[in-house]
N, C-alpha and C. Protein backbone atom coordinates (compact mmCIF):
# COMPACT_ATOMS: atom_id res chain seq x y z
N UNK A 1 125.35 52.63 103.23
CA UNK A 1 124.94 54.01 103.32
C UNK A 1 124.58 54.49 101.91
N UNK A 2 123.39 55.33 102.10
CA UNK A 2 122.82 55.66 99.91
C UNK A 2 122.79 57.35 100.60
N UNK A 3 124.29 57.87 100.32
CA UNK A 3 124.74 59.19 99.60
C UNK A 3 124.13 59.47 98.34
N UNK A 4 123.38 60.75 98.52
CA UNK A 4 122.77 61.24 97.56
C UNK A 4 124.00 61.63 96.30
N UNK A 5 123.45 61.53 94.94
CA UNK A 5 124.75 62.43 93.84
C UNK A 5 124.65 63.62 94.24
N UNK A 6 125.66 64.32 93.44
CA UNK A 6 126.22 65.74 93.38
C UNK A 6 125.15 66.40 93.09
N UNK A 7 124.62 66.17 92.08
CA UNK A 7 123.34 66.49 91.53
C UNK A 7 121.82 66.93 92.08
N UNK A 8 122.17 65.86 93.24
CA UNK A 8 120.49 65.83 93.96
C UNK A 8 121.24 66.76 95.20
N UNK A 9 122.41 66.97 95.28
CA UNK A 9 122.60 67.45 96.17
C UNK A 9 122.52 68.95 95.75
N UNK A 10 123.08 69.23 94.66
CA UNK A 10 122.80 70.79 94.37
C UNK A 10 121.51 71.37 94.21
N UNK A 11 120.51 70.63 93.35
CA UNK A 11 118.96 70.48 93.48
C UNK A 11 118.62 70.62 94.28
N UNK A 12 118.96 70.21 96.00
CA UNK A 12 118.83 70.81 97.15
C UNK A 12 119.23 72.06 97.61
N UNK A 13 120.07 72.04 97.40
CA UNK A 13 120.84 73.69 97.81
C UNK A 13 120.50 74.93 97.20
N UNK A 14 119.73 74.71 95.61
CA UNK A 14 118.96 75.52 95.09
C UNK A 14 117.60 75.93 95.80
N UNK A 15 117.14 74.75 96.47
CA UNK A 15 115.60 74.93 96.20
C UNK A 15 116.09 75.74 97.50
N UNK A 16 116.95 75.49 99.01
CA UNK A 16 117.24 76.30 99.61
C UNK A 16 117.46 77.66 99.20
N UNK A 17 118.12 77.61 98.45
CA UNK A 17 119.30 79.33 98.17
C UNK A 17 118.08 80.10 98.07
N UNK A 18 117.10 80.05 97.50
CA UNK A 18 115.89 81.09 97.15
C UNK A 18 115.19 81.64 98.51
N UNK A 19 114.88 81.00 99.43
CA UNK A 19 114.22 81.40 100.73
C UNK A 19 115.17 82.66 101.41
N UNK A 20 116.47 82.33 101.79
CA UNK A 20 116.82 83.90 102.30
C UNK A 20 116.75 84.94 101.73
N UNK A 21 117.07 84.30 100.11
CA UNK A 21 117.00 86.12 99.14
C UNK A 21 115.60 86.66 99.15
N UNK A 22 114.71 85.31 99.17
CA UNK A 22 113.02 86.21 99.01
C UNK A 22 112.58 86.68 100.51
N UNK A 23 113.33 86.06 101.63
CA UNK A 23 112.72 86.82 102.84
C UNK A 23 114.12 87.73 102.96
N UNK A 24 114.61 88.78 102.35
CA UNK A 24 115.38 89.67 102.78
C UNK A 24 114.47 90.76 101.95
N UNK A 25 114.04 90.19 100.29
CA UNK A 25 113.50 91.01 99.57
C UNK A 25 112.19 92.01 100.63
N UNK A 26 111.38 90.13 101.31
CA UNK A 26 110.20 91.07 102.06
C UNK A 26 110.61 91.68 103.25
N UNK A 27 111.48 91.74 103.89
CA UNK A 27 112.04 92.63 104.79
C UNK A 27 112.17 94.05 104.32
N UNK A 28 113.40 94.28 103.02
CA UNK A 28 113.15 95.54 102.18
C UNK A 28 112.03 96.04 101.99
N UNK A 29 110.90 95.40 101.55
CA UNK A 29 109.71 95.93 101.39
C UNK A 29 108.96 96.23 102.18
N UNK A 30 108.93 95.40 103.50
CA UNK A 30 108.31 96.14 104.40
C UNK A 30 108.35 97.57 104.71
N UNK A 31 110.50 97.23 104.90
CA UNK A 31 110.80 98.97 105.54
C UNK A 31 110.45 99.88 104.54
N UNK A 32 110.52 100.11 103.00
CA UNK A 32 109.89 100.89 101.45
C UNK A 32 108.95 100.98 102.29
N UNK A 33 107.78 100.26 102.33
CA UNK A 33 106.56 100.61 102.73
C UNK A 33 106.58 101.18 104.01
N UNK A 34 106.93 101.06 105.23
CA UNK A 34 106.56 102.08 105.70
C UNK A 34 107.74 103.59 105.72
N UNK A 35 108.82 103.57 105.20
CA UNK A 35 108.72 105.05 104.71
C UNK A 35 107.92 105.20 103.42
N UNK A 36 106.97 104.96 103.46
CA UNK A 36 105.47 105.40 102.20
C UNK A 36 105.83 104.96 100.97
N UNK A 37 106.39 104.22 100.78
CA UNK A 37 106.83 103.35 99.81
C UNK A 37 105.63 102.40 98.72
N UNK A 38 105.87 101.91 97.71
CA UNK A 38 104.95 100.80 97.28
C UNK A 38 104.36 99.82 98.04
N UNK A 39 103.40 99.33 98.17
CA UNK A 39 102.60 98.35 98.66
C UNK A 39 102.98 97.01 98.14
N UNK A 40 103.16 97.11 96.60
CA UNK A 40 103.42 96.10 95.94
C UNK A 40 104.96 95.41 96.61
N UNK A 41 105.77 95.96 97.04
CA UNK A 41 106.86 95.15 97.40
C UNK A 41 107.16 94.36 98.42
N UNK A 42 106.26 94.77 99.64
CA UNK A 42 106.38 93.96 100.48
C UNK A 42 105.00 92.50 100.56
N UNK A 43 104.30 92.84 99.33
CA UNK A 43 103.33 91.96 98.61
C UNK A 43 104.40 91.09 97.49
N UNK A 44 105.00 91.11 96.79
CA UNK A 44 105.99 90.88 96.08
C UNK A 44 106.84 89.83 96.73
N UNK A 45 107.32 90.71 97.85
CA UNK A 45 108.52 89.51 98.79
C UNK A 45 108.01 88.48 99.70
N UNK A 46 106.33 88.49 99.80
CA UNK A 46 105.34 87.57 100.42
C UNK A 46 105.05 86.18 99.58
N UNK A 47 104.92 87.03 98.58
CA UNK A 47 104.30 86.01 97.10
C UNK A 47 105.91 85.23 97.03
N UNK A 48 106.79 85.90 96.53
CA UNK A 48 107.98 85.12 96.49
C UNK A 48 108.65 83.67 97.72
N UNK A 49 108.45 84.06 99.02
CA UNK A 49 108.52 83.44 100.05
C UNK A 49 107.99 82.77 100.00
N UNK A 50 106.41 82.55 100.02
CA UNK A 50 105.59 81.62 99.63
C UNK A 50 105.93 80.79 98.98
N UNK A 51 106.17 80.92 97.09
CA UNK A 51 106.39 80.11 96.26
C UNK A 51 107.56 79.17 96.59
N UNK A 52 108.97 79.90 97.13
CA UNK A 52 109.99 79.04 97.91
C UNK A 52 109.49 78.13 98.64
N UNK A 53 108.81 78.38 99.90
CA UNK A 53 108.47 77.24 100.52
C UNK A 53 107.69 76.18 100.07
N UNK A 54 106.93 76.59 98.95
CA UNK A 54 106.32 75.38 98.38
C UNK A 54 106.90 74.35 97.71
N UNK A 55 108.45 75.37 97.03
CA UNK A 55 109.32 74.50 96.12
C UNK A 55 110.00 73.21 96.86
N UNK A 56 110.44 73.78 98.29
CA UNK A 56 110.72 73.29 99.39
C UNK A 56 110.04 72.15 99.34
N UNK A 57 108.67 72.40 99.90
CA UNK A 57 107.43 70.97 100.49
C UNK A 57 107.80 70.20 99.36
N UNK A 58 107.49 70.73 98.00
CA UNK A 58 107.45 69.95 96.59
C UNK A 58 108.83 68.83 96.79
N UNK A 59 109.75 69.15 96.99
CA UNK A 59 111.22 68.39 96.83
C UNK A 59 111.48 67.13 97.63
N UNK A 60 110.45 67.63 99.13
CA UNK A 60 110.75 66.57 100.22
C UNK A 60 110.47 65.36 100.16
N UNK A 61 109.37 65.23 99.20
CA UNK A 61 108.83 63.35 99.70
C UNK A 61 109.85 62.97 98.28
N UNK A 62 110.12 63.61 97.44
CA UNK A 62 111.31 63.06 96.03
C UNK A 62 112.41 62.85 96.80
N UNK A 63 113.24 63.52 97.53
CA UNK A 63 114.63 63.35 97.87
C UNK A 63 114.25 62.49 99.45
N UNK A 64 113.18 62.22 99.82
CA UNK A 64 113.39 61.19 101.28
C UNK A 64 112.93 59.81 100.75
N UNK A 65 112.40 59.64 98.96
CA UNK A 65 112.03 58.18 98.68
C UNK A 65 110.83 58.16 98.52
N UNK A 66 110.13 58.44 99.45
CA UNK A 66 108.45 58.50 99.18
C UNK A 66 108.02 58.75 97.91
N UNK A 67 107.20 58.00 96.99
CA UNK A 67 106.29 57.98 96.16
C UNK A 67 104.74 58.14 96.94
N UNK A 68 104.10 58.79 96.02
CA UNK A 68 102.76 58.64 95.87
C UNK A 68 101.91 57.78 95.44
N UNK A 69 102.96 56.63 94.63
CA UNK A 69 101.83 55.63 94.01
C UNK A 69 102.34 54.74 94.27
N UNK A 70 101.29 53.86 93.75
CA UNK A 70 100.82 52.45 94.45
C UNK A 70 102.28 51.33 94.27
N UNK A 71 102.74 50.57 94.89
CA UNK A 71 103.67 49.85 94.53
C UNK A 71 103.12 48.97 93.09
């Protein structure tokens, strides 16, 4: 059995931890915006969400083994 280290394991749990705080942020911002609130925040907690999930995609083929290059 190949148990990941402590390490790759917290590296995981980071790239997680960011997705609920940035989709609670765009939740907040939605409701700001519609009691007439900034525009920018629920644009803000979009952009943020986004970038999480990419950090996400980014991590997956590193921590399942997959390379991109050629043997």
């Amino acid at each position: 059995m190949n148990e990941p280290s402590i390490p790759a394991r917290l590296n995981r749990a980071l790239d997680w931890a960011g997705l609920p705080l940035f989709a609670l942020l765009l939740a907040i911002g939605i409701r700001d915006y519609r009691d007439r609130g900034s525009v920018g925040w629920p644009i803000g907690g979009a952009v943020l969400a986004l970038v999480s999930l990419w950090v996400i995609y980014r991590g997956m083929p590193r921590r399942s083994g997959k390379t991109t290059e050629p043997p």
